[in-house]
Protein backbone atom coordinates (compact mmCIF):
# COMPACT_ATOMS: atom_id res chain seq x y z
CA UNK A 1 130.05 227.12 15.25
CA UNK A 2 131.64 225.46 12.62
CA UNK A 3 132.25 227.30 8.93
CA UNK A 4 129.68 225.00 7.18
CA UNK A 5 127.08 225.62 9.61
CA UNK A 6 127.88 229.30 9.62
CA UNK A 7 126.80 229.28 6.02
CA UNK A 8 123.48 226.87 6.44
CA UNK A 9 122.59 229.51 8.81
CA UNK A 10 123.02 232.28 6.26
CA UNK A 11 121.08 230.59 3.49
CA UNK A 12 118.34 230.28 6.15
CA UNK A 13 118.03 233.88 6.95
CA UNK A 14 118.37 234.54 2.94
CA UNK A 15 115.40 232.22 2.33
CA UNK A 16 113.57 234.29 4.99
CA UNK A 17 114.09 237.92 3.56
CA UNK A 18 112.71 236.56 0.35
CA UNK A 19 109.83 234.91 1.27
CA UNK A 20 108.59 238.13 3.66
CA UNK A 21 109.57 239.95 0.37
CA UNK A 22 107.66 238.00 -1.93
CA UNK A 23 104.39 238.72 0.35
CA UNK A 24 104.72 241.95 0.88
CA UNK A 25 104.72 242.11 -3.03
CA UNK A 26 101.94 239.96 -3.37
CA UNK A 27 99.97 241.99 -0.85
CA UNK A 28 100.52 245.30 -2.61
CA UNK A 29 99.71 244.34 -6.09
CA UNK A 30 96.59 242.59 -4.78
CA UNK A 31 95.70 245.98 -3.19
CA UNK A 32 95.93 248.23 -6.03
CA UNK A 33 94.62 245.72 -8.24
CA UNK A 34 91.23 245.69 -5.68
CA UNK A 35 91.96 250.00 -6.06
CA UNK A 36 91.42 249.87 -9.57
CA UNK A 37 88.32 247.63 -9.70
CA UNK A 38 86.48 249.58 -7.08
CA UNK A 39 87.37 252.75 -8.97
CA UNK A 40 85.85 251.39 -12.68
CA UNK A 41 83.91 248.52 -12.37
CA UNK A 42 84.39 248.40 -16.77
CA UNK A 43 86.29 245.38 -17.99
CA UNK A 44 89.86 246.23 -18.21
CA UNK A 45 93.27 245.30 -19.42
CA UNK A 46 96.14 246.13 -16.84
CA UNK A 47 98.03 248.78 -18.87
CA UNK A 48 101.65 248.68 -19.56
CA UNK A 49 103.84 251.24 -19.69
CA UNK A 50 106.81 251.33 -22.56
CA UNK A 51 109.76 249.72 -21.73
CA UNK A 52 112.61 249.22 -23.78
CA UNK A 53 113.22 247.42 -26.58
CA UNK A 54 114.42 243.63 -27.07
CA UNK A 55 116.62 242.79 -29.84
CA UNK A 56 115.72 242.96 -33.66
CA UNK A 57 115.26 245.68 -35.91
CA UNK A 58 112.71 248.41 -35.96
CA UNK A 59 110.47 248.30 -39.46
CA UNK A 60 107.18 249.57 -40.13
CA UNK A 61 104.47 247.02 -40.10
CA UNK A 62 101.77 249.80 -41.45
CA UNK A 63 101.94 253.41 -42.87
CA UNK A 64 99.53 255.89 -44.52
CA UNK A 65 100.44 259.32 -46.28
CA UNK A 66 98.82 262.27 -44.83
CA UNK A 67 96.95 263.59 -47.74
CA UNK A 68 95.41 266.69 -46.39
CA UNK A 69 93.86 268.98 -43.34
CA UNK A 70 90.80 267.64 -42.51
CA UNK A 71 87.53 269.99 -43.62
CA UNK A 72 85.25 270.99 -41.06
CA UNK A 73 88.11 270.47 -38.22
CA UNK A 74 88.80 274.09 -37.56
CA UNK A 75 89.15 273.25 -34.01
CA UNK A 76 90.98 269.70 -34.27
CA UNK A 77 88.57 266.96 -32.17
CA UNK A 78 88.75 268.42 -28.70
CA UNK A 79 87.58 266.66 -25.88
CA UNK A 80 87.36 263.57 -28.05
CA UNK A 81 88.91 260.07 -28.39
CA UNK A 82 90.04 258.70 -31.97
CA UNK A 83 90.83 255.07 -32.44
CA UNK A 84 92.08 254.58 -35.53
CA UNK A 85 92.06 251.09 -36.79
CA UNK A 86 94.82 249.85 -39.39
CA UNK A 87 96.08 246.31 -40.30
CA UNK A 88 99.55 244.28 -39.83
CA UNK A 89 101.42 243.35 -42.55
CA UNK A 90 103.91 241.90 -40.78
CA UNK A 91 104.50 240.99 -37.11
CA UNK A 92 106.59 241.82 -34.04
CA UNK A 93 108.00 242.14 -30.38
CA UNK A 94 107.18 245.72 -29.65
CA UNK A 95 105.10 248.83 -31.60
CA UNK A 96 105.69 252.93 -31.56
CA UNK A 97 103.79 255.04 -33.45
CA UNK A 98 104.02 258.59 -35.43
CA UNK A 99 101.44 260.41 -35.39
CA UNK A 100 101.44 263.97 -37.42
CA UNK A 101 100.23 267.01 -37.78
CA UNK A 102 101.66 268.11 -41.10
CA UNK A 103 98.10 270.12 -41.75
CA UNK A 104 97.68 271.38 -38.46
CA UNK A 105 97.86 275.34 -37.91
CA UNK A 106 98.30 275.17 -34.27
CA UNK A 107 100.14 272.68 -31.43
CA UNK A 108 98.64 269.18 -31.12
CA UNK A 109 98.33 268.46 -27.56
CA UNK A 110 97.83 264.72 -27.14
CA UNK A 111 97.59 263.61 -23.68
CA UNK A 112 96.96 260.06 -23.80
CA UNK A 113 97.78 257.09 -26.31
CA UNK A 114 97.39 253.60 -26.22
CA UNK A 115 97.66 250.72 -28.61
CA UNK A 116 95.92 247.59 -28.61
CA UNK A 117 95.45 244.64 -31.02
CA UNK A 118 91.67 244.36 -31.91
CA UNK A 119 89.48 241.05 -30.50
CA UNK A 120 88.07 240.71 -34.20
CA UNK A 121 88.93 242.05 -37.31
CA UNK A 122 87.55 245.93 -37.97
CA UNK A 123 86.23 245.99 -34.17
CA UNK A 124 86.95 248.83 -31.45
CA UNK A 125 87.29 246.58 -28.72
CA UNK A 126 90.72 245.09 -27.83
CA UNK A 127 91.93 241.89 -27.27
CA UNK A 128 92.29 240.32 -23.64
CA UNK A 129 95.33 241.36 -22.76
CA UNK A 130 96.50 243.81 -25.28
CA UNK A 131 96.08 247.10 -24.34
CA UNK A 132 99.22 249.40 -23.79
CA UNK A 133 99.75 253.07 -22.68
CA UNK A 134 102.47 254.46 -25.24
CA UNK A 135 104.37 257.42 -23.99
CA UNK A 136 106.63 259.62 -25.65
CA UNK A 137 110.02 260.80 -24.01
CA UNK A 138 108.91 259.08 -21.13
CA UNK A 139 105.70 261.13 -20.82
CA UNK A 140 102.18 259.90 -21.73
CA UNK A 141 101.60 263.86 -23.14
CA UNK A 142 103.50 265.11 -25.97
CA UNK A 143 102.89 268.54 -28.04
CA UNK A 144 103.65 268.23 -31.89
CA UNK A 145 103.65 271.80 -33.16
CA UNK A 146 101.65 272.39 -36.70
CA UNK A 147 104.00 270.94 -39.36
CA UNK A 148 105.29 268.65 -37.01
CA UNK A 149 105.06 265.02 -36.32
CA UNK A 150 105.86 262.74 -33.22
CA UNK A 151 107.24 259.21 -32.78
CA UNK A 152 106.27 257.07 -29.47
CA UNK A 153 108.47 255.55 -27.15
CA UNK A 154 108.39 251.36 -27.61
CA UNK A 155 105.87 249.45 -25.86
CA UNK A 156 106.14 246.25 -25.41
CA UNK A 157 103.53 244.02 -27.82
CA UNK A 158 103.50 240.92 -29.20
CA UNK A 159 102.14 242.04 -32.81
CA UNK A 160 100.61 239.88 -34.92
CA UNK A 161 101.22 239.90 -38.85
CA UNK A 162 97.97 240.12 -40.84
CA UNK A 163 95.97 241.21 -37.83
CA UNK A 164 94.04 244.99 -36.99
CA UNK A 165 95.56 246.87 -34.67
CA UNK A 166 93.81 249.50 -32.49
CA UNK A 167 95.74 253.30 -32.14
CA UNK A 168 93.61 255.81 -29.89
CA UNK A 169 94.57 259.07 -28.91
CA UNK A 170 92.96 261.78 -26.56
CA UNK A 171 92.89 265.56 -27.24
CA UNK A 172 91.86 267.86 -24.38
CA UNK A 173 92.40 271.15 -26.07
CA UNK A 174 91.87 272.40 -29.88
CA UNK A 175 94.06 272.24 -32.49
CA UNK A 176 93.90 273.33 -35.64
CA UNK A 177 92.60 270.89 -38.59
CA UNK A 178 93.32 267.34 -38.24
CA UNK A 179 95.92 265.80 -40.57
CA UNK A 180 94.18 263.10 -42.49
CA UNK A 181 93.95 260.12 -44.95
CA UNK A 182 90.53 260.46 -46.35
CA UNK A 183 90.34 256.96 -47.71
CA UNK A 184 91.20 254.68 -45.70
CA UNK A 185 88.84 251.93 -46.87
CA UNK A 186 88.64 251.21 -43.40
CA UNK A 187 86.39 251.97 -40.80
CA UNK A 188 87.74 254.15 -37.64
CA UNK A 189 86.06 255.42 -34.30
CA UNK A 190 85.60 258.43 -32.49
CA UNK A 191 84.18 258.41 -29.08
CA UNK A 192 83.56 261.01 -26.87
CA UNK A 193 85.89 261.93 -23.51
CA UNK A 194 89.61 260.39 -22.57
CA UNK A 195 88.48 256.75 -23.83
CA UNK A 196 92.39 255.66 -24.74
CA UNK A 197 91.99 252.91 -21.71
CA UNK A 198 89.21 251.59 -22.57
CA UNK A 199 89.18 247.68 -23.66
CA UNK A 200 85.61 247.42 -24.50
CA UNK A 201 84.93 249.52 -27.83
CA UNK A 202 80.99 250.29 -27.11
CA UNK A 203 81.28 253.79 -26.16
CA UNK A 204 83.37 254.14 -29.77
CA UNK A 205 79.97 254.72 -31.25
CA UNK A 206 81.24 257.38 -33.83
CA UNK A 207 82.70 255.99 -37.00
CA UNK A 208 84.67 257.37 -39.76
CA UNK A 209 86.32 256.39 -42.98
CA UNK A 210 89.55 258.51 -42.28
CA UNK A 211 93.00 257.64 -40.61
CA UNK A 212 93.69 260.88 -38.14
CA UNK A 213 96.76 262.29 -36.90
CA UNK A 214 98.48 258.16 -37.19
CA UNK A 215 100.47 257.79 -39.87
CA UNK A 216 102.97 254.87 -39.01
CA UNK A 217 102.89 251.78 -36.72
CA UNK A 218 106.71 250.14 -36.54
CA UNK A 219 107.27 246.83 -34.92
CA UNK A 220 110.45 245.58 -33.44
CA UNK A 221 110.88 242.18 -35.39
CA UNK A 222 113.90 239.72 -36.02
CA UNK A 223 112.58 237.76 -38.62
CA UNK A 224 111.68 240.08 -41.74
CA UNK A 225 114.08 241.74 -43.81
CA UNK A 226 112.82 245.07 -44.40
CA UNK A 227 110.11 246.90 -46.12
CA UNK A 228 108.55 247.37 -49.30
CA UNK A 229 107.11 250.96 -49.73
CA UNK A 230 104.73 252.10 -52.46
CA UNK A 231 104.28 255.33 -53.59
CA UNK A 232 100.96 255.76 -55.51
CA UNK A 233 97.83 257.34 -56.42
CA UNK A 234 94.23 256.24 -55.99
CA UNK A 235 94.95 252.94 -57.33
CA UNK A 236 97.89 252.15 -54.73
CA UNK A 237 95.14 253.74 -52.34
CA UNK A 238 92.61 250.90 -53.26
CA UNK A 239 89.81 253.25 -53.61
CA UNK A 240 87.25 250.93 -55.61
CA UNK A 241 88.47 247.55 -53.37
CA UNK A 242 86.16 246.30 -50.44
CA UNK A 243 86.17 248.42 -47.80
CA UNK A 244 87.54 246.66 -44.73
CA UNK A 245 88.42 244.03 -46.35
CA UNK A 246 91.82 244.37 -46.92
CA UNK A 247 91.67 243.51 -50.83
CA UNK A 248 94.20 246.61 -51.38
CA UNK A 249 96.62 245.09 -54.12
CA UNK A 250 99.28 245.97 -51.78
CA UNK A 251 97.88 243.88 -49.19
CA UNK A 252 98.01 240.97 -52.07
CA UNK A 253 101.19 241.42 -52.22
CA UNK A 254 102.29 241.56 -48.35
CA UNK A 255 100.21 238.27 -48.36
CA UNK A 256 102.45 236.96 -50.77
CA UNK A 257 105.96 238.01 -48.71
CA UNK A 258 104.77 236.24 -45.79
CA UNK A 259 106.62 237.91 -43.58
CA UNK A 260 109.57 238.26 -44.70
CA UNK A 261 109.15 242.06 -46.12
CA UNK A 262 106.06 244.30 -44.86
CA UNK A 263 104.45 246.28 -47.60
CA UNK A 264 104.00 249.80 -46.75
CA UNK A 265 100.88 252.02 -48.56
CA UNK A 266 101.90 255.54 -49.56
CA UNK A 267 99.63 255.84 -52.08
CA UNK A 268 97.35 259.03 -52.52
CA UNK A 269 94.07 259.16 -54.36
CA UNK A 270 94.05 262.01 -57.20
CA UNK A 271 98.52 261.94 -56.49
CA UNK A 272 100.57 263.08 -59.71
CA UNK A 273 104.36 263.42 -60.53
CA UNK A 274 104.45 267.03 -61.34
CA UNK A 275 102.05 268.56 -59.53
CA UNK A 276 100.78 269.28 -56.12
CA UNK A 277 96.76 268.86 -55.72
CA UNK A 278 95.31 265.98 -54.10
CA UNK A 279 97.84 265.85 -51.79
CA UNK A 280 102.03 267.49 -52.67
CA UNK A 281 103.30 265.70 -55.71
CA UNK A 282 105.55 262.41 -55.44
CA UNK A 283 108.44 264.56 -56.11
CA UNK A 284 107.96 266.90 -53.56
CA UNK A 285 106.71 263.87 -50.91
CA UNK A 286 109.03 261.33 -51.57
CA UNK A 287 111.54 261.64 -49.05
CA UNK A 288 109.08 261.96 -46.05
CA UNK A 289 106.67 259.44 -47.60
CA UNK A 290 109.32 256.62 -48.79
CA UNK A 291 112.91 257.62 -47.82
CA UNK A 292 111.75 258.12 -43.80
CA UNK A 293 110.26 254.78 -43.73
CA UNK A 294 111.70 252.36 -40.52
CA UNK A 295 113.25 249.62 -42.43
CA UNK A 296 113.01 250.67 -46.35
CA UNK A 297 114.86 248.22 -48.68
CA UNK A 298 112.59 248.39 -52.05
CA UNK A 299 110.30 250.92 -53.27
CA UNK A 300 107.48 250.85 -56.24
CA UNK A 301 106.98 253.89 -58.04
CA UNK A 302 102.82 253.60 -59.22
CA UNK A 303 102.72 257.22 -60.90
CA UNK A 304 102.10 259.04 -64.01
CA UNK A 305 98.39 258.62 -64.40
CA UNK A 306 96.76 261.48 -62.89
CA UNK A 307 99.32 263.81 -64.98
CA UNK A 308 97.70 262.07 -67.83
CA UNK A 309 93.62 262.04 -66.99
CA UNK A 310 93.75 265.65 -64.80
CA UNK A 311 94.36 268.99 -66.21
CA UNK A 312 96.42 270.48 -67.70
CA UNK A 313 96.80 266.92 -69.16
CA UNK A 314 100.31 266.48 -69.62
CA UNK A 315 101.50 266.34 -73.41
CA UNK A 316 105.13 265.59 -73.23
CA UNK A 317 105.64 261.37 -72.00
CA UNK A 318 109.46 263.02 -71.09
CA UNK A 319 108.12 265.00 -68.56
CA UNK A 320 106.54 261.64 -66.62
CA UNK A 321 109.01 259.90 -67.64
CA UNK A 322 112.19 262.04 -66.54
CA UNK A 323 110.03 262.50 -63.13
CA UNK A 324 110.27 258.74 -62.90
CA UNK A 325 114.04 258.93 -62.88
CA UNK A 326 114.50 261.50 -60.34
CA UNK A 327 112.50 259.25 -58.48
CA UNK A 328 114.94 256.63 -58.95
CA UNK A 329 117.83 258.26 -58.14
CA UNK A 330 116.94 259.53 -54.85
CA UNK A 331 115.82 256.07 -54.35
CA UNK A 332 119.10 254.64 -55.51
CA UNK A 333 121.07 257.08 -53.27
CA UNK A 334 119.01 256.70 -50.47
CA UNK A 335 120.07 252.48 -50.49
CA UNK A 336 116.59 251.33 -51.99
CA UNK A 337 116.05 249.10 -55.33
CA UNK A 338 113.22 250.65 -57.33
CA UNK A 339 110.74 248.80 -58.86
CA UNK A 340 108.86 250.79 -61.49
CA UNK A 341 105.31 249.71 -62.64
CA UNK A 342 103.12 250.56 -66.26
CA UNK A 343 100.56 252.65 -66.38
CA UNK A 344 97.03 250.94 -66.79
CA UNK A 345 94.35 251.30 -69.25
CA UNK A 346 92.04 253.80 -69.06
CA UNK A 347 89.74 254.16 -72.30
CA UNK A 348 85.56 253.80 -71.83
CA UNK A 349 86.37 257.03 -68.93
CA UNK A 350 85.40 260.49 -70.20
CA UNK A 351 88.34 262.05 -70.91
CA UNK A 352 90.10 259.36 -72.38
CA UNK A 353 91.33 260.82 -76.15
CA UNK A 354 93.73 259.23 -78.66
CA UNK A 355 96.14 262.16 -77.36
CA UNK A 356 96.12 261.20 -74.24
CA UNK A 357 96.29 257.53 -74.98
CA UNK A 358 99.57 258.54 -76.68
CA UNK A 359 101.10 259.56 -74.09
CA UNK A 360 100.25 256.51 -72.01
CA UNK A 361 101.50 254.25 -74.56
CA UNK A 362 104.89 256.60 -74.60
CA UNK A 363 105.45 256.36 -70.95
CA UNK A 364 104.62 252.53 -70.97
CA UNK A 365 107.17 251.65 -73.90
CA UNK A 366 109.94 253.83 -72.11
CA UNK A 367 109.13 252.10 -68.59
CA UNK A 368 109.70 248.94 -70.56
CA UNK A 369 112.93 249.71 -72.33
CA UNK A 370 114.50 249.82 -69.04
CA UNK A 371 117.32 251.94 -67.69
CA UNK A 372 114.79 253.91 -65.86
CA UNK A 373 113.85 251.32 -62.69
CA UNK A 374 115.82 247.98 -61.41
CA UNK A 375 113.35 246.06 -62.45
CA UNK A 376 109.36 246.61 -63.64
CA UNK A 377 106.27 244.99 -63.35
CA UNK A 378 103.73 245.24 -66.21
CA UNK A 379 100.35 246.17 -64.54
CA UNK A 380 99.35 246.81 -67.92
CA UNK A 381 99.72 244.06 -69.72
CA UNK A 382 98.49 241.68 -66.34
CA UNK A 383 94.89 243.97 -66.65
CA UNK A 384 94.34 245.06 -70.05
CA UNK A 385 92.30 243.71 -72.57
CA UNK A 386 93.93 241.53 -74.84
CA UNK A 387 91.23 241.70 -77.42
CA UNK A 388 91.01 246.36 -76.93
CA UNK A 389 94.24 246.79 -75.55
CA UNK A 390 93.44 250.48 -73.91
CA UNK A 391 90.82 249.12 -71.55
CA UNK A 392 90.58 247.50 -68.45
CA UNK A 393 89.41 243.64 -69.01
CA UNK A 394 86.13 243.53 -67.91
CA UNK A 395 86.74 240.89 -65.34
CA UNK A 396 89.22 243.42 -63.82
CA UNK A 397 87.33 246.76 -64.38
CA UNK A 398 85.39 248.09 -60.98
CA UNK A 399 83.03 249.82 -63.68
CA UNK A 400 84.57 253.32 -63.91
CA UNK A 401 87.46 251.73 -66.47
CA UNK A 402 89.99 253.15 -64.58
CA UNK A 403 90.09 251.29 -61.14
CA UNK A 404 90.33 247.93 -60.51
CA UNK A 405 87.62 245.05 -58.86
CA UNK A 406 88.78 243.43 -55.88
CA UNK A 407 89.81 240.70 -58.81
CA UNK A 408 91.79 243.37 -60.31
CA UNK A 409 93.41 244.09 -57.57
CA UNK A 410 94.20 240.76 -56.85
CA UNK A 411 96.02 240.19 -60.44
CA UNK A 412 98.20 243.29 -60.03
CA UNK A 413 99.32 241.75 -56.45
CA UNK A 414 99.96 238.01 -58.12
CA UNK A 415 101.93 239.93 -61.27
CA UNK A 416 104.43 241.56 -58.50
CA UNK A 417 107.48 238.80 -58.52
CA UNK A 418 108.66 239.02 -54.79
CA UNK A 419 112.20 237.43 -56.16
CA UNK A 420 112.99 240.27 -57.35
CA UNK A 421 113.32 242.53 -54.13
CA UNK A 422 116.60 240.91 -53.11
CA UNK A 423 117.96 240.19 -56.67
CA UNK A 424 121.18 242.18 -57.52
CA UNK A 425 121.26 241.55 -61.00
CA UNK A 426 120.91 243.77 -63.97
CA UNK A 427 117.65 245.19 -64.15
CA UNK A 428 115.06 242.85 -65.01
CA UNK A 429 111.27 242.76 -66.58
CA UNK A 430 108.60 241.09 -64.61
């Protein structure tokens, strides 16, 4: 036999091994695929495991702060399934998770998680295709202990910017009382039994305006640069925009970026400077709610209100305002420009008083000065009144003359300049 037929004869019996290969492949998967049907005749997305990551840069798409435990969830949600429903604000190759349980007075024992991105915006049911089992160390259970949160293993997911996602987890056992968001502006399910699997959202007949237990979704993405995180109160937290409609002026704003930052909501309804209550105080919160963030370039600092309106009504504008440079220089230290915005109008509410308005107008002209923030943007002068400068403009004013309408909203998002996130120059007035 010559040398060149020597080697035909090899690539022959190559060619073989891989074809007899190839069907015994094809003959397994067809066989557990027919397993699985027989098994649950629902409609079903083959679920995959995490695997690891491709190339880019890990940055969170979506994050809420967890405010508080939970009342009435002595016992956590045992036996239940929670799918939490959050939106995109920018896009990505692969998602992981954190879920918490800050509030919690006993272990959380999760034992199944999934992710999915919803068919239509606000639904429970995923889209064809979607659904992924997320695992964490390599093991679809994980226990976080009370105080303690957990992050996921990646899973591979083509995530969409500006889209819902879908984040359900399954707790066999109680646990304590669930760390929450309590206003969401969003609607969530709940669905009795281990329903993490499940593609079709009908059995998700329990709804909720809470976030529970989630608290960030990263992406792996190669395109945007980082993320913008805000640090707020109820304003930030969109309290008097649409609910479910994503009209949030944060969600303005990560319209604006397109892409090219995500916009991250840490804002806290009732949240002050100086004092814990609805929710520990921005100082006290500021390194696990902005400096922890995957992929933080730029925070906004949206404080100084609620020390204002709530008791004991803060007298001194040097206490806000020296809060508002601490802020800044753990910002500063921890690599992060600051962007520092006004405080709004708030006469035609109750406890508005010339005192009070005093102070505001103290803070304000100090914000303005500059030397506190890198740059600012004036939510005051883009909503007040120009006619009764300490009120809302009625076109702006939800009706309570402290929150903002969905138009409101929408002007503080358009007075944000987004130049000014990668500008290096002295600071700067927007």
């Amino acid at each position: 036999m010559t040398k060149r037929n020597g080697y035909a004869l090899l690539a022959a019996l190559a060619a073989v091994v891989v074809l007899v290969s190839g069907a015994i492949f094809a003959g397994a998967t067809l066989s557990s695929a027919g397993k699985d049907t027989q098994a649950d005749p629902r409609p079903r997305t083959p679920l995959r495991s995490a695997a690891p990551a491709n190339s880019g840069t890990w940055i969170g798409t979506w994050a809420t702060a967890p405010a508080s435990a939970e009342p009435g969830t002595e016992n956590g949600f045992p036996g239940r399934s929670i799918r939490n429903v959050v939106h995109t604000s920018i896009g990505g190759t692969s998602a992981r998770i954190t879920l918490s349980n800050l509030y919690g007075t006993r272990p959380l024992r999760i034992t199944h998680a999934s992710i999915a991105v919803a068919a239509t915006p606000g639904a429970p049911t995923a889209a064809t295709g979607t659904m992924r089992r997320l695992l964490f160390g390599g093991s679809p259970t994980v226990i976080i202990p009370a105080g303690g949160q957990a992050l996921s293993d990646a899973a591979p997911l083509r995530v969409p910017a500006d889209a819902d996602l879908l984040v359900t987890t399954y707790s066999p056992t109680p646990s304590g009382p669930a760390t929450h968001h309590p206003r969401a502006r969003q609607t969530s399910y709940i669905a009795e039994g281990d329903r993490t699997q499940d593609v079709l959202g009908d059995l998700h007949a329990g709804q909720t305006p809470y976030w529970r237990y989630l608290t960030a979704v990263d992406v792996l993405s190669g395109k945007a640069q980082g993320a913008v995180v805000v640090i707020g109160d109820s304003i930030t937290d969109g309290v008097t925009s649409t609910a479910g409609a994503n009209r949030r002026w944060t969600d303005v704003l990560a319209d604006r970026l397109d892409g090219r930052y995500s916009v991250l909501n840490q804002g806290i309804s009732g949240n002050r400077l100086l004092m814990d209550g609805t929710g520990p105080s921005a100082l006290s919160r500021f390194d696990r709610d902005v400096l922890s963030r995957s992929g933080a370039k730029a925070v906004v600092i949206a404080l100084g209100i609620n020390d204002i309106l709530r008791p004991p009504h803060e007298a001194d504008p040097a206490r806000i305002t020296q809060a508002l440079e601490q802020l800044a220089r753990q910002a500063r230290a921890g690599g992060l420009r600051v962007v520092g915005a006004t405080l709004m109008p708030f006469e035609g509410t109750r406890v508005h008083t010339p005192q009070l308005e005093a102070v505001r107008d103290a803070v304000n002209n100090r914000i303005r000065a500059g030397g506190i923030f890198d740059t600012v943007v004036d939510f005051d002068r883009a909503l007040r009144d120009p006619y009764a400068p300490d009120r809302l403009l009625p076109a702006y004013d939800s009706g309570d003359h402290l929150h903002p309408s969905d138009a409101g909203y929408r002007r503080m998002g358009m007075a944000f300049d987004p130049a000014t996130l990668s500008r290096s120059t002295a600071p700067a007035q927007l």
